[in-house]
C-alpha atoms as a PDB file:
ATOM      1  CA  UNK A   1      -5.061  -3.630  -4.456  1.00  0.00           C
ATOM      2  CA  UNK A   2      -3.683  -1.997  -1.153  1.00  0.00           C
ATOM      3  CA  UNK A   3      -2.823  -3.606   1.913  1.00  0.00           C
ATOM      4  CA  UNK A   4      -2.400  -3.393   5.368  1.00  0.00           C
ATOM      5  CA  UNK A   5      -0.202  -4.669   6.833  1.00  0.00           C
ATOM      6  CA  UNK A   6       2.055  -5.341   3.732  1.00  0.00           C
ATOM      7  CA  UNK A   7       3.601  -8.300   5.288  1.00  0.00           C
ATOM      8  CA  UNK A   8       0.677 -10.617   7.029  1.00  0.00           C
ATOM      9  CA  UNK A   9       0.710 -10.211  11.182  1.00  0.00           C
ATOM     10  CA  UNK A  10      -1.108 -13.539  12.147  1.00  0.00           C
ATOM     11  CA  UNK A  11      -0.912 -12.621  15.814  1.00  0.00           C
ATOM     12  CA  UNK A  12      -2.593  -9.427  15.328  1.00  0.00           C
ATOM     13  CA  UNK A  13      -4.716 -10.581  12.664  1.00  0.00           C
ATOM     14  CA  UNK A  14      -5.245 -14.428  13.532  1.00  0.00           C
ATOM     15  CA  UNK A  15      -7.864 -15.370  11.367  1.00  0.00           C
ATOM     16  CA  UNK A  16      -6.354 -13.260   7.610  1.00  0.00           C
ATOM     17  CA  UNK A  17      -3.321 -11.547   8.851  1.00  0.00           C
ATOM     18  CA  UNK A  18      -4.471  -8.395   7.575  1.00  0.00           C
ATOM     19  CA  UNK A  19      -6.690  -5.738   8.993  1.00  0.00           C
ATOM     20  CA  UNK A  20      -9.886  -5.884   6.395  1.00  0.00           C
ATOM     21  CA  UNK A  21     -10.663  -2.451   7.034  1.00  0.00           C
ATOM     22  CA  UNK A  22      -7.677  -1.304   5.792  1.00  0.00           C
ATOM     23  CA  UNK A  23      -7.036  -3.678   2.508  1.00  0.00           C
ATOM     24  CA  UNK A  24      -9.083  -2.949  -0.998  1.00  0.00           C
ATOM     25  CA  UNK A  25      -9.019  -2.990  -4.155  1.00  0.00           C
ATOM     26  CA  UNK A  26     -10.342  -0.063  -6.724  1.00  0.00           C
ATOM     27  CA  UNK A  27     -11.875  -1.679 -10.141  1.00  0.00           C
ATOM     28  CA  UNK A  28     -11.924   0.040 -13.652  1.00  0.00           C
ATOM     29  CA  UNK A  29     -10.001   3.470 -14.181  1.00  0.00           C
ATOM     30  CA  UNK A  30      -9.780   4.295 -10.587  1.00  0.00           C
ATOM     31  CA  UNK A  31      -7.996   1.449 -10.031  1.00  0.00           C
ATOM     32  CA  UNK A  32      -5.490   1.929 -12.494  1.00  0.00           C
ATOM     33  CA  UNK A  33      -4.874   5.681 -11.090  1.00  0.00           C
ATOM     34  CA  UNK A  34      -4.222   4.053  -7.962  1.00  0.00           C
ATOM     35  CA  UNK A  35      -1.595   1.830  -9.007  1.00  0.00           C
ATOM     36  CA  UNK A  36      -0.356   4.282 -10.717  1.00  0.00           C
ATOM     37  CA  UNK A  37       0.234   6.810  -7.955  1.00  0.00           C
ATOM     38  CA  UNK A  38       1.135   3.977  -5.828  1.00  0.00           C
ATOM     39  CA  UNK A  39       4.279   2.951  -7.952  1.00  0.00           C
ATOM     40  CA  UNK A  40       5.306   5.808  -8.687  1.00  0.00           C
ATOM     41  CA  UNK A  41       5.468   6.580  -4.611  1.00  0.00           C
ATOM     42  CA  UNK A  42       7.335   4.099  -4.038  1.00  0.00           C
ATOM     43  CA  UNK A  43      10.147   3.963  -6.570  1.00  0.00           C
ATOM     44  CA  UNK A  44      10.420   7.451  -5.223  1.00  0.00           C
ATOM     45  CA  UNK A  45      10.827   6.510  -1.880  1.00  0.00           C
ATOM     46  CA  UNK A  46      13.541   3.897  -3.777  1.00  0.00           C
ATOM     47  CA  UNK A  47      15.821   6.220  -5.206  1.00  0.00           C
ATOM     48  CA  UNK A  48      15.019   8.590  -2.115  1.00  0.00           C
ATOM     49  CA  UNK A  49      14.686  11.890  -3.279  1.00  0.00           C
ATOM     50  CA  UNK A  50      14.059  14.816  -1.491  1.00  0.00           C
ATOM     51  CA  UNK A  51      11.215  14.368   1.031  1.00  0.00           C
ATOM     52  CA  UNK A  52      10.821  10.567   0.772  1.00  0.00           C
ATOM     53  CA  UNK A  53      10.857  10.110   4.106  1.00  0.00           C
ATOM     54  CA  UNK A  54       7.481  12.038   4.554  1.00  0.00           C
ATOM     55  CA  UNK A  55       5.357   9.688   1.909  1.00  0.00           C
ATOM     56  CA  UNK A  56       3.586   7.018   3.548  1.00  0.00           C
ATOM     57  CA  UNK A  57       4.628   3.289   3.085  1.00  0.00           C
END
């Protein structure tokens, strides 16, 4: 599950406080790959390694 933004906006997004076009969620395999990739992002991001500053949050 991915989404935007991370922390809810209620004055930009009264009625969820997140932009629906922008938030989903992958089933099966290719939602484990995505989890994955996104964990591994950010604990990289975490320990900020070379580049981290380029990933998106």
């Amino acid at each position: 599950m991915t989404v935007f933004p991370v922390a809810p906006d209620y004055e930009k997004y009264p009625e969820y406080g997140r932009d629906l076009n922008l938030t989903f969620g992958e089933i099966g395999l290719a939602g484990h790959w995505m989890k994955s990739m996104l964990h591994y992002t950010f604990l990289y991001q975490a320990k900020m390694l070379p580049g981290w500053w380029l990933l998106p949050d």
